[in-house]
N, C-alpha and C. Protein backbone atom coordinates (compact mmCIF):
# COMPACT_ATOMS: atom_id res chain seq x y z
N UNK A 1 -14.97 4.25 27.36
CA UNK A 1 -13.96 3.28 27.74
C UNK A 1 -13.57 2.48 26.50
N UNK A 2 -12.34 2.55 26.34
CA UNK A 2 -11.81 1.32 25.05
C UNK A 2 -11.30 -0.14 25.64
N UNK A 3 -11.50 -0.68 24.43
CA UNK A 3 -10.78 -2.07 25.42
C UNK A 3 -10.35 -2.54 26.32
N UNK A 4 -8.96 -1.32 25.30
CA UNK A 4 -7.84 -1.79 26.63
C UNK A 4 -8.16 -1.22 27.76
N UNK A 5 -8.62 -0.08 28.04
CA UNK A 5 -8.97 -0.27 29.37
C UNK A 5 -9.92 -0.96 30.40
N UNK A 6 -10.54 -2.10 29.68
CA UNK A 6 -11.41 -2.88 29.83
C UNK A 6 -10.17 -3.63 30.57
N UNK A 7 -9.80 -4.06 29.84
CA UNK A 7 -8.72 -5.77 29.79
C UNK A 7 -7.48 -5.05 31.18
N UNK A 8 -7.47 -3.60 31.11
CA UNK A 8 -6.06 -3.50 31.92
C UNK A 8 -7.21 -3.36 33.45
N UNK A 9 -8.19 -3.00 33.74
CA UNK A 9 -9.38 -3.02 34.82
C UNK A 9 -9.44 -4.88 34.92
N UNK A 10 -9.71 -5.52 34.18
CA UNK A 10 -9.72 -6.97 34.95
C UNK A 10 -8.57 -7.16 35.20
N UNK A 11 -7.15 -7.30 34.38
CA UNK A 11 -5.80 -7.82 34.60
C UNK A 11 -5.56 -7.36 36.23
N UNK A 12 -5.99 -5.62 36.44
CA UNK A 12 -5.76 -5.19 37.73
C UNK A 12 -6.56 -6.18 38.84
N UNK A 13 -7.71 -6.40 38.68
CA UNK A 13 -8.84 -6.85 39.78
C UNK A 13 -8.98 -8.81 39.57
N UNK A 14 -8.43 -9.28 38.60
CA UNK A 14 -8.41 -10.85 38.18
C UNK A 14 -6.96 -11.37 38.59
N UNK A 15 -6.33 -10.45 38.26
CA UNK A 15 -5.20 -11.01 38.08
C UNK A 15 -4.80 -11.21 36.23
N UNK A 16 -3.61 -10.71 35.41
CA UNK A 16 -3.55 -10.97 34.05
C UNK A 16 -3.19 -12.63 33.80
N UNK A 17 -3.31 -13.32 34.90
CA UNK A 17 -3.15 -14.51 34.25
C UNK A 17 -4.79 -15.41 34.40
N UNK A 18 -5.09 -14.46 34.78
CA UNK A 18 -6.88 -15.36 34.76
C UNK A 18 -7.54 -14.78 34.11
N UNK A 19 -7.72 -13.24 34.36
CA UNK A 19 -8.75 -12.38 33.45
C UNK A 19 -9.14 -13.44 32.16
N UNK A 20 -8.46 -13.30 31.15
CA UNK A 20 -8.77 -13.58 30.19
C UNK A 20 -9.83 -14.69 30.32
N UNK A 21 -9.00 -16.06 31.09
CA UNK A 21 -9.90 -17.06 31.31
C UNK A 21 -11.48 -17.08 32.08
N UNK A 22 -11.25 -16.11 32.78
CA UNK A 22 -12.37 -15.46 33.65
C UNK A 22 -13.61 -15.09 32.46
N UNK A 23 -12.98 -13.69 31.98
CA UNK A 23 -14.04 -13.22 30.67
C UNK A 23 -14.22 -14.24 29.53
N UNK A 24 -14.04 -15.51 29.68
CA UNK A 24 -14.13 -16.81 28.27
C UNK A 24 -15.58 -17.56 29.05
N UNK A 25 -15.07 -17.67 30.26
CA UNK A 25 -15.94 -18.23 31.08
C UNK A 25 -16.89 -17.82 32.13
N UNK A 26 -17.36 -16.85 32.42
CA UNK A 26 -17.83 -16.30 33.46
C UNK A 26 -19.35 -15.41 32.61
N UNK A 27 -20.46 -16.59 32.67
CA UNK A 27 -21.71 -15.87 31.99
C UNK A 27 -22.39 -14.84 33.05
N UNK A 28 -23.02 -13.73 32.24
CA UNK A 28 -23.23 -12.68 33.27
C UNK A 28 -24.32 -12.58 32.80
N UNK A 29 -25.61 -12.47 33.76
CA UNK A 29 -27.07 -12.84 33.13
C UNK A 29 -27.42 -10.66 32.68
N UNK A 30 -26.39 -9.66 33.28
CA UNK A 30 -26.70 -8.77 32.71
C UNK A 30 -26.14 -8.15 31.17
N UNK A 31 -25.48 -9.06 30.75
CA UNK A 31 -24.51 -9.29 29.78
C UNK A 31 -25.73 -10.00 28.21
N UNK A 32 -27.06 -10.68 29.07
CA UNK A 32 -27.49 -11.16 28.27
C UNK A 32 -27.09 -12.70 28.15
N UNK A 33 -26.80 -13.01 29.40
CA UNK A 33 -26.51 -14.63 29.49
C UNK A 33 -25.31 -14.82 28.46
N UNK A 34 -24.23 -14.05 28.67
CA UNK A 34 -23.07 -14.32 27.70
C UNK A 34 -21.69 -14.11 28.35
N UNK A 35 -21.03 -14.35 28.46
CA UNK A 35 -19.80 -14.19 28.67
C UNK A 35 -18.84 -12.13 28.10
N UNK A 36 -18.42 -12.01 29.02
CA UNK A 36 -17.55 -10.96 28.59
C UNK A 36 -17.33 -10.95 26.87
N UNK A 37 -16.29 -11.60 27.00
CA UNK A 37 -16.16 -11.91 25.68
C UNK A 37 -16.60 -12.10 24.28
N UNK A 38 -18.18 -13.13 24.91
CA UNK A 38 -19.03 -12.72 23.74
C UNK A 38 -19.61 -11.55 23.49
N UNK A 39 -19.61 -10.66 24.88
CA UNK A 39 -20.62 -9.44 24.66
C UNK A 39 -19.87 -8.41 23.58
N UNK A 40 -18.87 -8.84 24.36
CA UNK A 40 -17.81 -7.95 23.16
C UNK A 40 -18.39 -8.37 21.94
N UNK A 41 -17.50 -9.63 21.51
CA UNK A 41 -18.01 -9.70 20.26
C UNK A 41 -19.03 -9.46 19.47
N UNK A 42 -20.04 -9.63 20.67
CA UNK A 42 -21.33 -9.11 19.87
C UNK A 42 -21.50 -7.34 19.47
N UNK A 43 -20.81 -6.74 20.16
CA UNK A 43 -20.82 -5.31 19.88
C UNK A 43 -21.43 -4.38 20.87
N UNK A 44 -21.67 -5.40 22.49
CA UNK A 44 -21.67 -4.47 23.58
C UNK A 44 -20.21 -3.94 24.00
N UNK A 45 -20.96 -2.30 24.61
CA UNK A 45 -19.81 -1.39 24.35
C UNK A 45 -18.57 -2.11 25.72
N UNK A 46 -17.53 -1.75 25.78
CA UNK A 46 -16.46 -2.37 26.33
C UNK A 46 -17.42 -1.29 28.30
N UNK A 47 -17.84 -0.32 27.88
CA UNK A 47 -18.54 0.54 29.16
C UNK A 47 -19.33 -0.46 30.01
N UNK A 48 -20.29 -1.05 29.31
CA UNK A 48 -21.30 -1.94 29.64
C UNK A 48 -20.56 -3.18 30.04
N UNK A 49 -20.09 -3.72 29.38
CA UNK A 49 -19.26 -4.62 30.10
C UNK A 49 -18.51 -4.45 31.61
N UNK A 50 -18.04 -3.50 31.34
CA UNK A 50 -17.25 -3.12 32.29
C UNK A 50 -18.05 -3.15 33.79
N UNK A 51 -19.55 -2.33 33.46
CA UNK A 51 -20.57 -2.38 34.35
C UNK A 51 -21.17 -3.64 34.68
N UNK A 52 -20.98 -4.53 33.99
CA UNK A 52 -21.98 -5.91 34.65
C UNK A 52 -20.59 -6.33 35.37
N UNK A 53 -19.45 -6.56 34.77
CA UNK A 53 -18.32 -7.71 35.46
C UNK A 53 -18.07 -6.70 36.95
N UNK A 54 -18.41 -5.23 36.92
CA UNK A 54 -18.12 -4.79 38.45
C UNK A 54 -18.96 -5.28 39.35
N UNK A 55 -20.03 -5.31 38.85
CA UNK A 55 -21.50 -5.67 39.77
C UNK A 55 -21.15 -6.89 40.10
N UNK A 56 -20.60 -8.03 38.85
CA UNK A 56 -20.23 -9.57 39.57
C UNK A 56 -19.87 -9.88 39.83
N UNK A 57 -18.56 -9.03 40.40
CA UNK A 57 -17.51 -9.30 41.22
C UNK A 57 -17.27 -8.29 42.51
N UNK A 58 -18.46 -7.39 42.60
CA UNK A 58 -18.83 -6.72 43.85
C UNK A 58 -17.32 -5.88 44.21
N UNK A 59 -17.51 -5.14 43.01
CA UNK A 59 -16.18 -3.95 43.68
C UNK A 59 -16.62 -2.98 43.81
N UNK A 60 -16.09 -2.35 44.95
CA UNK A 60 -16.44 -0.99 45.18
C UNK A 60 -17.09 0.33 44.55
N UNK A 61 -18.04 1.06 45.20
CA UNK A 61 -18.23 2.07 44.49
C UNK A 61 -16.99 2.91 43.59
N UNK A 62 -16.00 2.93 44.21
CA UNK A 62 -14.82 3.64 43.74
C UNK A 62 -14.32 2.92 42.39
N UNK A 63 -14.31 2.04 42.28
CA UNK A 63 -13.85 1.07 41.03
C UNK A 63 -14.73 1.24 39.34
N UNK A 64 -15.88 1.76 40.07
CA UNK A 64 -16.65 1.98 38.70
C UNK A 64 -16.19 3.00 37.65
């Protein structure tokens, strides 16, 4: 998974006018007690991410 399909998976399921604010703010204790955003930055893969924010926002098997 690349980014952008990171960012176009929340814009779809957040909404693009929150996502962003969502992943600034929203610590995910499987993330490593960090925010989306930082995980990124830190150099977790955009996959992994992708996998904790589904789990914390309880979407469907199909969504993964």
């Amino acid at each position: 998974m690349r980014h952008t399909e990171l960012w176009a998976r929340l814009d779809h399921h957040l909404g693009s006018a929150y996502s962003r604010t969502w992943a600034q703010q929203q610590v995910i204790g499987d993330l490593g007690h960090r925010t989306p955003v930082e995980a990124l930055e830190a150099g977790v893969s955009p996959k992994e991410v992708w996998a904790a924010v589904w789990q914390t926002i309880e979407l469907p098997a199909s969504e993964r």
